[in-house]
C-alpha atoms as a PDB file:
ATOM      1  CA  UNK A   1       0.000   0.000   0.000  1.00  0.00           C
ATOM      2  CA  UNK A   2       2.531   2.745   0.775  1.00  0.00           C
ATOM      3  CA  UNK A   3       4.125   2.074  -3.430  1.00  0.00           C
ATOM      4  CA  UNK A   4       0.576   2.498  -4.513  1.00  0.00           C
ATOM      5  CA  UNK A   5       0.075   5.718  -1.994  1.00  0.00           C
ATOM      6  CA  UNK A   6       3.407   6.899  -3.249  1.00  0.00           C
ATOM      7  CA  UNK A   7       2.256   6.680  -6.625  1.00  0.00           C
ATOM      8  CA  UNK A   8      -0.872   8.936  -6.099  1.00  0.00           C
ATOM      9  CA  UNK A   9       0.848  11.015  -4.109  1.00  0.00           C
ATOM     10  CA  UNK A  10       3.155  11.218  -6.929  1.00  0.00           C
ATOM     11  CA  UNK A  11       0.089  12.207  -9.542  1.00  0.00           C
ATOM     12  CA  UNK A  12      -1.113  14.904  -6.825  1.00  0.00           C
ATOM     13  CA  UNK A  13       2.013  16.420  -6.984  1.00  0.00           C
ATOM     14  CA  UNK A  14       1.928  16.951 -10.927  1.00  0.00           C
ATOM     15  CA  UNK A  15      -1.497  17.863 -11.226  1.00  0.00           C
ATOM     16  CA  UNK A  16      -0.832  20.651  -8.635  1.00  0.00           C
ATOM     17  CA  UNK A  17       2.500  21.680 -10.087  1.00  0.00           C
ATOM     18  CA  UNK A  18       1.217  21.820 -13.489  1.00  0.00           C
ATOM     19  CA  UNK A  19      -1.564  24.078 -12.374  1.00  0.00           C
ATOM     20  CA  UNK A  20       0.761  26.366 -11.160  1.00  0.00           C
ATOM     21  CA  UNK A  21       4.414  25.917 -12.449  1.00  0.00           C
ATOM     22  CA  UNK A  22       3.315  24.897 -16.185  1.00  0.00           C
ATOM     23  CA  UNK A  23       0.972  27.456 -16.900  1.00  0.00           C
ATOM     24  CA  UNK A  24      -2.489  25.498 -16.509  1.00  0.00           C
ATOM     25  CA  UNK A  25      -2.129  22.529 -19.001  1.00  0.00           C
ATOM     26  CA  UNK A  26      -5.354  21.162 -17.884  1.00  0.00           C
ATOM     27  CA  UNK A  27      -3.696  17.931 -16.176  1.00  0.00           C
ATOM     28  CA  UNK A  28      -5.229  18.983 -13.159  1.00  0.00           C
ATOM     29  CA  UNK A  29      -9.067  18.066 -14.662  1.00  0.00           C
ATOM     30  CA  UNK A  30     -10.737  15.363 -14.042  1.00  0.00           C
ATOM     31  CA  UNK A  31     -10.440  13.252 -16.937  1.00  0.00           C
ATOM     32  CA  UNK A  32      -6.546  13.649 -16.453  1.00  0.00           C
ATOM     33  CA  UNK A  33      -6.178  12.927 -13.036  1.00  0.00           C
ATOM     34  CA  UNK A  34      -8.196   9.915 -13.496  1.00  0.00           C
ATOM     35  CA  UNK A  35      -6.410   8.763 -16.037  1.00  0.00           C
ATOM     36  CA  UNK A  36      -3.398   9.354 -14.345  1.00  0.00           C
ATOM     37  CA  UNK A  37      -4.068   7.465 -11.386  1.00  0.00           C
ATOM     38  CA  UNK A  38      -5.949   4.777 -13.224  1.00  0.00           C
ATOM     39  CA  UNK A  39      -2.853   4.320 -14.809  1.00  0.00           C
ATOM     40  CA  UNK A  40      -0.047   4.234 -11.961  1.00  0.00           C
ATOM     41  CA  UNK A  41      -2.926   2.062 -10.027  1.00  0.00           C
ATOM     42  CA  UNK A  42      -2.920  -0.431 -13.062  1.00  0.00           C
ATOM     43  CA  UNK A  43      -6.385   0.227 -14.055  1.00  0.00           C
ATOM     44  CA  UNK A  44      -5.992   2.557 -16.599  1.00  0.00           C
ATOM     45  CA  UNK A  45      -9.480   1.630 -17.924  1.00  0.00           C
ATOM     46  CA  UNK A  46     -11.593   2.479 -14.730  1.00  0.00           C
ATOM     47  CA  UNK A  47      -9.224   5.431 -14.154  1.00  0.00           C
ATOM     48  CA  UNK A  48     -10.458   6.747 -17.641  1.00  0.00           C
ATOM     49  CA  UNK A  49     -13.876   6.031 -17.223  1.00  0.00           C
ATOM     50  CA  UNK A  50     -14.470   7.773 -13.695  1.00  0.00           C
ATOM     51  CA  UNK A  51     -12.601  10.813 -14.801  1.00  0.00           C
ATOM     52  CA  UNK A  52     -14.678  11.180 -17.817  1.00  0.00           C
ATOM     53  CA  UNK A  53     -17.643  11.175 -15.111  1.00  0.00           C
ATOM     54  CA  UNK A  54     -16.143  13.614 -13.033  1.00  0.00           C
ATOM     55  CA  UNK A  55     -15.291  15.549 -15.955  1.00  0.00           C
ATOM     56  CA  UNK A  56     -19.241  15.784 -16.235  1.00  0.00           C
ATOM     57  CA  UNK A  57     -19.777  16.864 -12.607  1.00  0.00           C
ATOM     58  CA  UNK A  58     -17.081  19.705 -12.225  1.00  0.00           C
ATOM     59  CA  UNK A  59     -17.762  21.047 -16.216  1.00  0.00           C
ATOM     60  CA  UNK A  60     -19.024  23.990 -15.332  1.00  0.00           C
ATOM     61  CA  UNK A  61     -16.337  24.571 -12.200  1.00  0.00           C
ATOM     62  CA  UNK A  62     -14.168  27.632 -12.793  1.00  0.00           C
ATOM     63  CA  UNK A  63     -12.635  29.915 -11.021  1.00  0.00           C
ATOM     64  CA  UNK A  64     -13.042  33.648 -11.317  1.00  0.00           C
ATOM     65  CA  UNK A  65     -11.178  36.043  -9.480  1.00  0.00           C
ATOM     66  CA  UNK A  66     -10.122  34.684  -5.627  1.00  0.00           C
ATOM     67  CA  UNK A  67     -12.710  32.558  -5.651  1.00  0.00           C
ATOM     68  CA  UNK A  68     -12.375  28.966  -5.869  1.00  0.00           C
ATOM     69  CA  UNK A  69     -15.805  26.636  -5.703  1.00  0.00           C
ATOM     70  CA  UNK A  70     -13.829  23.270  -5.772  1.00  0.00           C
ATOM     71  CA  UNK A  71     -10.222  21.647  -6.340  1.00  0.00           C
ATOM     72  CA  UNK A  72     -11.099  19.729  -9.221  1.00  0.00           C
ATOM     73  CA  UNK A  73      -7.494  17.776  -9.034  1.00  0.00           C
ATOM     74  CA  UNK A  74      -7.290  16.943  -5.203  1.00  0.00           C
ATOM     75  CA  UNK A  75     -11.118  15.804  -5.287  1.00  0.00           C
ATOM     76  CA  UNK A  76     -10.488  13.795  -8.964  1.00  0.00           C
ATOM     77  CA  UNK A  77      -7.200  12.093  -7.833  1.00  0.00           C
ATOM     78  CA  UNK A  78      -8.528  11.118  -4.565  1.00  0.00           C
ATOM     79  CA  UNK A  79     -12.191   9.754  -5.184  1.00  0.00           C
ATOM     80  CA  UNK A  80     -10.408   7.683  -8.549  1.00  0.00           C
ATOM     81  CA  UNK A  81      -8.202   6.224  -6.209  1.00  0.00           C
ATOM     82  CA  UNK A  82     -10.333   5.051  -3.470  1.00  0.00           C
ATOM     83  CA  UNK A  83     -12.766   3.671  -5.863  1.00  0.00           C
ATOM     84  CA  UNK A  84     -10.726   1.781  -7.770  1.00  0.00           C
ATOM     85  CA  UNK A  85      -8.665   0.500  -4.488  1.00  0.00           C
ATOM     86  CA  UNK A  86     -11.814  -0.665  -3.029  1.00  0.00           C
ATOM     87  CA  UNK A  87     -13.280  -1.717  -6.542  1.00  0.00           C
ATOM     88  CA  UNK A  88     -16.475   0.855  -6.211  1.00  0.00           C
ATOM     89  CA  UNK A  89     -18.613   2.003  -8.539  1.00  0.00           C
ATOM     90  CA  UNK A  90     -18.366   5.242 -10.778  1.00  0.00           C
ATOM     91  CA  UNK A  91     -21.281   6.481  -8.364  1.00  0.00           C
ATOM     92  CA  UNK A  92     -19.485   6.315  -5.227  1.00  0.00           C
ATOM     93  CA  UNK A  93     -16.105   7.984  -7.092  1.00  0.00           C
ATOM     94  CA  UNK A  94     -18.666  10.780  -7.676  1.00  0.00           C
ATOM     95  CA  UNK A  95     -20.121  10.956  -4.352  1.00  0.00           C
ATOM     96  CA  UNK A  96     -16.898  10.957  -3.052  1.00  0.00           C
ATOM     97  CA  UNK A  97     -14.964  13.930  -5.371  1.00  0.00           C
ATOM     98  CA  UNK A  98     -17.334  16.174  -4.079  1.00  0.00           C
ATOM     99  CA  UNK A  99     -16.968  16.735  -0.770  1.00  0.00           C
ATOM    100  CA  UNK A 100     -12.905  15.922  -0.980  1.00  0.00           C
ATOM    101  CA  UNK A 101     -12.524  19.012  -3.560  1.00  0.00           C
ATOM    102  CA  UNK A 102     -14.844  21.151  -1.382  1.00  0.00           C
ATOM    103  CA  UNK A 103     -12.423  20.324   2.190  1.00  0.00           C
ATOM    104  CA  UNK A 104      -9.011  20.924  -0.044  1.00  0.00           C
ATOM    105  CA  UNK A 105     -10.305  24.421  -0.779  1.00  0.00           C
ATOM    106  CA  UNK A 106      -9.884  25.058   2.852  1.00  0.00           C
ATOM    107  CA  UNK A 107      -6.566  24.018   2.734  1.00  0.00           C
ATOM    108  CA  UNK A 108      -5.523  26.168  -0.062  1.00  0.00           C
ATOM    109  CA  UNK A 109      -6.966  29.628   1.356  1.00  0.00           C
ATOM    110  CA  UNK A 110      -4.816  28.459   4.664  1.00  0.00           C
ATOM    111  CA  UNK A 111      -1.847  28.280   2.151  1.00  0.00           C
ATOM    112  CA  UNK A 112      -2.937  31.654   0.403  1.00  0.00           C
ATOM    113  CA  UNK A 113      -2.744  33.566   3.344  1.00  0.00           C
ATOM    114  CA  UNK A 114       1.113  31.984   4.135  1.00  0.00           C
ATOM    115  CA  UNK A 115       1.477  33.704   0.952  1.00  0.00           C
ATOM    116  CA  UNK A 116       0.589  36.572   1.316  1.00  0.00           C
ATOM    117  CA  UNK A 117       2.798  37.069   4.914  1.00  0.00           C
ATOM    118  CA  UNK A 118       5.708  36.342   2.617  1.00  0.00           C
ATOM    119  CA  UNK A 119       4.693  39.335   0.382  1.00  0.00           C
ATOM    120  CA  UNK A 120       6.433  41.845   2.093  1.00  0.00           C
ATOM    121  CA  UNK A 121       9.882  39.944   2.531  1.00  0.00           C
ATOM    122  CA  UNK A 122       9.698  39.572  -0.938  1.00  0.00           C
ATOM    123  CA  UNK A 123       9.768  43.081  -1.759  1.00  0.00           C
ATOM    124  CA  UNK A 124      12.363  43.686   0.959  1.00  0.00           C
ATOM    125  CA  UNK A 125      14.728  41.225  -0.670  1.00  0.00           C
ATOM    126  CA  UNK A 126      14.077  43.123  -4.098  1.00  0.00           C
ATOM    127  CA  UNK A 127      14.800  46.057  -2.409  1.00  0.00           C
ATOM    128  CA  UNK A 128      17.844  45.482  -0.795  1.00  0.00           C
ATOM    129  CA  UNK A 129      19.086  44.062  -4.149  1.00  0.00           C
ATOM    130  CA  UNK A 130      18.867  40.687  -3.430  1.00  0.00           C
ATOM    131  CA  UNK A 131      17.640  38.965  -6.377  1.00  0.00           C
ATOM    132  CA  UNK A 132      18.760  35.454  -5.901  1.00  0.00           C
ATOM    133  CA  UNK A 133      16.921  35.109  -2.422  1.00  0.00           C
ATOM    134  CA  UNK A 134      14.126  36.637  -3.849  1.00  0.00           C
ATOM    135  CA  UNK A 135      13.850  33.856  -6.971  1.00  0.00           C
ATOM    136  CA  UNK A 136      14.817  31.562  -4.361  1.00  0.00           C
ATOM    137  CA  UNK A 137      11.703  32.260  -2.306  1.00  0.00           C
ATOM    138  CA  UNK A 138       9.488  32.103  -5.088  1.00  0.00           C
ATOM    139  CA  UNK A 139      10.771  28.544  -6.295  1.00  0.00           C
ATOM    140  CA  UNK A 140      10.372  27.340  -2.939  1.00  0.00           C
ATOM    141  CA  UNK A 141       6.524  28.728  -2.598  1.00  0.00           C
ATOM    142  CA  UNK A 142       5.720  26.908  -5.982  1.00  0.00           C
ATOM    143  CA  UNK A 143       7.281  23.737  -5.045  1.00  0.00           C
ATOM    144  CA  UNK A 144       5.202  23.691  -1.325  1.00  0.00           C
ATOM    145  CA  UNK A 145       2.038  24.806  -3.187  1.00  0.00           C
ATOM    146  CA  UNK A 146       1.899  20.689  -4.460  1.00  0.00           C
ATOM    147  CA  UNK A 147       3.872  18.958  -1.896  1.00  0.00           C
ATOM    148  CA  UNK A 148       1.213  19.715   0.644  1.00  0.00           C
ATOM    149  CA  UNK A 149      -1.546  18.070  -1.356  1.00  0.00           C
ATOM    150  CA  UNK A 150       1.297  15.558  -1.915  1.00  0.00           C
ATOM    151  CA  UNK A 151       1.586  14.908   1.760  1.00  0.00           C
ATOM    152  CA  UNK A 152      -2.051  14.697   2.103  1.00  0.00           C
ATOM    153  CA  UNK A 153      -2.520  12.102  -0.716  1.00  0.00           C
ATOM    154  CA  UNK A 154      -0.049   9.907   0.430  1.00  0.00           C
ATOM    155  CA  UNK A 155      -1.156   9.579   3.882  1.00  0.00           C
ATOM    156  CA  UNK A 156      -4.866   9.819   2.848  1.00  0.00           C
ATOM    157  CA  UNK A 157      -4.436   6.744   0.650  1.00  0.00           C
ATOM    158  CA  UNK A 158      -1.956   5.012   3.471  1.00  0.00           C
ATOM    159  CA  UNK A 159      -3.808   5.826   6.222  1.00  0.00           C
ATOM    160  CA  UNK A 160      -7.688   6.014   5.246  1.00  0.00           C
ATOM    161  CA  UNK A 161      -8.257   3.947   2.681  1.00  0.00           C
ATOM    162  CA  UNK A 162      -9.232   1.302   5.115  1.00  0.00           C
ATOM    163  CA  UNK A 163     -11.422   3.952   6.906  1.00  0.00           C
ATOM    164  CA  UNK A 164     -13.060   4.436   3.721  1.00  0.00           C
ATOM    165  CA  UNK A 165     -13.713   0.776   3.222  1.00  0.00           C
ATOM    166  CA  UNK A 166     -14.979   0.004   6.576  1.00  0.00           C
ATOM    167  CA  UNK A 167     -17.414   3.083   6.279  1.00  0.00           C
ATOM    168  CA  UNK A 168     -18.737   2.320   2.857  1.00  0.00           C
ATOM    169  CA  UNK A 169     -19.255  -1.172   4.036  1.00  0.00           C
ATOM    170  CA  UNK A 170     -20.988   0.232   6.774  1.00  0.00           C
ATOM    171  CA  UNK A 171     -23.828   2.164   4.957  1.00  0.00           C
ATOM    172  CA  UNK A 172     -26.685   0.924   4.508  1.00  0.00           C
ATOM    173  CA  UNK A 173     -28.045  -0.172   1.176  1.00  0.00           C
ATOM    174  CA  UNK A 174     -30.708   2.012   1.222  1.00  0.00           C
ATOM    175  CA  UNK A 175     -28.340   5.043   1.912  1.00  0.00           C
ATOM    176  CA  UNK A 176     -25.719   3.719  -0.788  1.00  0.00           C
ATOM    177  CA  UNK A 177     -29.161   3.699  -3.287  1.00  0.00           C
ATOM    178  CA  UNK A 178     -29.185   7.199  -2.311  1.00  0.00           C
ATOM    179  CA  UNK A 179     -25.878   8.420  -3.145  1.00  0.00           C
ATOM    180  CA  UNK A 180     -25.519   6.197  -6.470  1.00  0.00           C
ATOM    181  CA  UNK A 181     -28.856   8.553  -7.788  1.00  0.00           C
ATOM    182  CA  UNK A 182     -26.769  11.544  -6.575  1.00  0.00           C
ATOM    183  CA  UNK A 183     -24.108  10.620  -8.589  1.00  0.00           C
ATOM    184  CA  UNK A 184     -26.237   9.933 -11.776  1.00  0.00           C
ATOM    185  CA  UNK A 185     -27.548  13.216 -10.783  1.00  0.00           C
ATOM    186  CA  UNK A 186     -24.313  15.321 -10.289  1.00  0.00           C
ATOM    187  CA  UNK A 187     -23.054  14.784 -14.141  1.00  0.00           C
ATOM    188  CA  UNK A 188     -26.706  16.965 -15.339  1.00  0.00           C
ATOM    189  CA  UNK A 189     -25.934  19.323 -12.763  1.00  0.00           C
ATOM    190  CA  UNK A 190     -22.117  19.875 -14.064  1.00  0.00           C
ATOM    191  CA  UNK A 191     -24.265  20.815 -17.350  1.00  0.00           C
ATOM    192  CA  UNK A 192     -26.559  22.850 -16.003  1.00  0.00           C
ATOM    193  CA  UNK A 193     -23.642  24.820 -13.977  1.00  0.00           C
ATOM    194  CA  UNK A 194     -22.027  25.392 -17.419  1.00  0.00           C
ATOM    195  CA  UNK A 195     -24.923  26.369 -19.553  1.00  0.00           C
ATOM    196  CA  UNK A 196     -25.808  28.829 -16.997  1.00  0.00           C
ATOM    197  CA  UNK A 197     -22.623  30.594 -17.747  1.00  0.00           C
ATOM    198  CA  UNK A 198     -22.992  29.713 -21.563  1.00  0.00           C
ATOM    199  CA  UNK A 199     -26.323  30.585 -22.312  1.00  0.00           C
ATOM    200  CA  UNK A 200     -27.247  32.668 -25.192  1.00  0.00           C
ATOM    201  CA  UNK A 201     -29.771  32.734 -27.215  1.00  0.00           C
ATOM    202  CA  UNK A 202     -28.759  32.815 -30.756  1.00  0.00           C
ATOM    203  CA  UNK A 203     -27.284  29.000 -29.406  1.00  0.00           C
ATOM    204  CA  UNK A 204     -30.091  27.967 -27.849  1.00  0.00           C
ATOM    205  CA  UNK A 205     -31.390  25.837 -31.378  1.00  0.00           C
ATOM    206  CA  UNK A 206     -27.993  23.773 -31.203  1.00  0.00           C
ATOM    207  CA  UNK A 207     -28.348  22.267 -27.680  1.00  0.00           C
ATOM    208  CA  UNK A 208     -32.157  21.469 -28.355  1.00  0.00           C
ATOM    209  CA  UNK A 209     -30.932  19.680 -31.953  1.00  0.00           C
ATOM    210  CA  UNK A 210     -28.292  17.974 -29.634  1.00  0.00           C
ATOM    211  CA  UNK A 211     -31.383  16.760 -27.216  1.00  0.00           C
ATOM    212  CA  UNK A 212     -32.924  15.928 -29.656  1.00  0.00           C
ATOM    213  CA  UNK A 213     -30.271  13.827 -30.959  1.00  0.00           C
ATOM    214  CA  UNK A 214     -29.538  11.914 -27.952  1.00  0.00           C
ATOM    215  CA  UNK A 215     -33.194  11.670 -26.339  1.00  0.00           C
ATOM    216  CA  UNK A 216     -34.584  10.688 -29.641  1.00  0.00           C
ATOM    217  CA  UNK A 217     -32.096   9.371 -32.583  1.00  0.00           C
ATOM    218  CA  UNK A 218     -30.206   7.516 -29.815  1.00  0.00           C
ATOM    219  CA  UNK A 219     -27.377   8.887 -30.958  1.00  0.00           C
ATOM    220  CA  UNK A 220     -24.304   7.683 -28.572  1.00  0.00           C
ATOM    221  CA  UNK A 221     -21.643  10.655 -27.462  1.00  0.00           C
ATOM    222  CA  UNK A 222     -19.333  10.739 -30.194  1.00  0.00           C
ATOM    223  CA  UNK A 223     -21.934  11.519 -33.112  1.00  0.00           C
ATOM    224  CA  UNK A 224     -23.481  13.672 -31.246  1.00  0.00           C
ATOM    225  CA  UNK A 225     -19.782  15.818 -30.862  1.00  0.00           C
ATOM    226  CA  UNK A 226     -19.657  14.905 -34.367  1.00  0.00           C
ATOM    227  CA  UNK A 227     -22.283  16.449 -35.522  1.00  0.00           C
ATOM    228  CA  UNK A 228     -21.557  19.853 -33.494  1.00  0.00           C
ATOM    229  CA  UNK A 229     -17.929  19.928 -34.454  1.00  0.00           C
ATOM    230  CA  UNK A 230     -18.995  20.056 -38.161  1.00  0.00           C
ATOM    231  CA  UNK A 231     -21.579  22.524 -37.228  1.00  0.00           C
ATOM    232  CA  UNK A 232     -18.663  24.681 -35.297  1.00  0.00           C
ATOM    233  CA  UNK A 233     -16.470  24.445 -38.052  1.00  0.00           C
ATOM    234  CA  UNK A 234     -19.543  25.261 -40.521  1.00  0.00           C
ATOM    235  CA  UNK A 235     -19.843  28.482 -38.413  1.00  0.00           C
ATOM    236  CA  UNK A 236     -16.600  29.679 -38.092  1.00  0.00           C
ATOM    237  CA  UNK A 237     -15.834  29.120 -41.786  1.00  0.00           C
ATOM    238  CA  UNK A 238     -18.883  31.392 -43.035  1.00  0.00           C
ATOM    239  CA  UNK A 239     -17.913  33.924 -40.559  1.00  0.00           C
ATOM    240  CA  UNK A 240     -13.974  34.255 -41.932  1.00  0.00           C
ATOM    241  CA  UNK A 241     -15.886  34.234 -45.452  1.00  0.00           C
ATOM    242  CA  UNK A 242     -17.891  37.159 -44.190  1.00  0.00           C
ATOM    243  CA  UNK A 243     -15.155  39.038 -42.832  1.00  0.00           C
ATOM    244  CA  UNK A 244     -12.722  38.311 -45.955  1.00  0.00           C
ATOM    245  CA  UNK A 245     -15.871  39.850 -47.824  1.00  0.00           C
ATOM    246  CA  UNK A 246     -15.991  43.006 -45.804  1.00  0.00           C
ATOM    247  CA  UNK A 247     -12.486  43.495 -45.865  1.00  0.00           C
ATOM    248  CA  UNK A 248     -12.507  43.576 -49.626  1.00  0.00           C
ATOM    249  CA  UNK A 249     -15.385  46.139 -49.435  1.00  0.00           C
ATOM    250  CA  UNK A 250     -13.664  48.330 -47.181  1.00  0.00           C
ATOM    251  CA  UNK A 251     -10.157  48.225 -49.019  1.00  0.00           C
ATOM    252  CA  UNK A 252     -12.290  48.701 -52.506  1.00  0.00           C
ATOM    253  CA  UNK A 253     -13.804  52.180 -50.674  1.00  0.00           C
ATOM    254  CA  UNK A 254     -17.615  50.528 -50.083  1.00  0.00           C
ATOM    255  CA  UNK A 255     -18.935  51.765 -46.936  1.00  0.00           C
ATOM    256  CA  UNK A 256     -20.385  48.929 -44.629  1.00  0.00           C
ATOM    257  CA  UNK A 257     -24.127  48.993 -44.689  1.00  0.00           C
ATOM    258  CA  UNK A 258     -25.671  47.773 -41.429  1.00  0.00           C
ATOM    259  CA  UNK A 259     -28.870  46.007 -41.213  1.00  0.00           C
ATOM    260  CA  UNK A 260     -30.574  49.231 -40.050  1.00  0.00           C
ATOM    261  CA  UNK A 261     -29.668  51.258 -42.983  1.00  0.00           C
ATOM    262  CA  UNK A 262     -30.805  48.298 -45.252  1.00  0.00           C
ATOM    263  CA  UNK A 263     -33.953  47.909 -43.540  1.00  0.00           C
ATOM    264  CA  UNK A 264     -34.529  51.786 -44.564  1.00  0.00           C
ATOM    265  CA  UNK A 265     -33.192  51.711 -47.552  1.00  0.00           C
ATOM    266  CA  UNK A 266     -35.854  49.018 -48.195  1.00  0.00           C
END
């Protein structure tokens, strides 16, 4: 158990680096992390397949600002791992991710605020001319940023895995029902989270054709994305047409008419 808790540990470390260090890469969502740890687990398969789930629940997670409504990594790398340690369901992965990247939020405003003491020493190192303890202090910062969550992966996978089995063995059936619908339930909600943010109307036709689609035609996934890539690249090929075309009218010394003057004109 401690390889396998190394090995997660090791995958927490990298998602959280990469967040930081790399520039955002995306290996810290859900389908990566799963993957990840599906992988170093030797389950690549089931690590694949819950992180395309969680993927679902956390699609419409972002972060704006300070704000931060869930760690999509520590809750992904985490809830894979238990579940596919104590050969779970996709359900429970879910019901599990949740609360886990809801608690590691707490411990990254605790590490935001060590931060921000270290501000001003910062600037008194730049100050003083001291440019090498300066870089120095920020390499160290970014490094600690991921080997906390490393710490806590390792010894949450050593130490509570078997406190996670012997409470999901002790729930009732009745109560594991209940959090198997949740987790059937969590992927629509992921949607609904992002479409709020999404929503327009002039799109509003495409995600009833892709209901349609689905609910109706059966259509699996993959067509379905199928279908909406070639509508996206349908789109965005008639509107570099129109602008070429505009371009040409305003280099040939046509003045742009807008649909208001048309409609007058008319």
């Amino acid at each position: 158990m401690i390889v396998k808790a190394f090995l997660v540990a090791l995958v927490m470390f990298i998602a959280k680096f990469a967040d930081h260090g790399w520039g955002q890469p995306l290996i810290e969502r859900p389908i990566c992390c799963g993957a990840l740890v599906g992988l170093v687990l030797g389950d690549l398969r089931e690590g694949v397949m819950i992180g395309a789930s969680l993927e679902l629940v956390f699609l419409g997670t972002i972060t704006i600002g300070g704000s931060l409504p869930a760690d999509l990594a520590v809750g992904s790398v985490l809830a894979t791992a238990f579940s596919i340690l104590l050969g779970q369901e996709q359900e429970v992965a879910i019901a599990l991710a949740v609360p886990i990247s809801l608690l590691a939020t707490y411990v990254y405003q605790v590490f935001k605020l060590f931060c921000t003491t270290m501000v001003q020493r910062y600037d008194r190192l730049l100050d003083q001319g001291n440019d090498k303890a300066a870089l120095n202090q920020n390499i160290v910062l970014t490094l600690m940023y991921p080997a906390i969550f490393m710490v806590i992966a390792f010894f949450a996978i050593l130490v509570g895995t078997n406190a996670i089995e012997s409470v999901v063995n002790a729930i009732p059936e009745w109560v594991m029902t209940g959090l198997k619908t949740a987790g059937n339930v969590l992927p629509a909600l992921g949607f609904a989270i992002l479409l709020k943010t999404l929503w327009k109307t002039n799109i509003a036709p495409f995600f009833f054709i892709g209901f349609v689609c689905a609910a109706y035609l059966g259509l699996g996934t993959i067509p379905v994305a199928i279908i909406g890539a070639g509508i996206a690249v349908y789109i965005c090929l008639t509107d570099y047409s129109h602008i070429k075309e505009m371009n040409a009218l305003k280099s040939s010394g046509v003045a742009e008419i807008t649909d208001k003057e048309d409609f007058f004109n008319d």
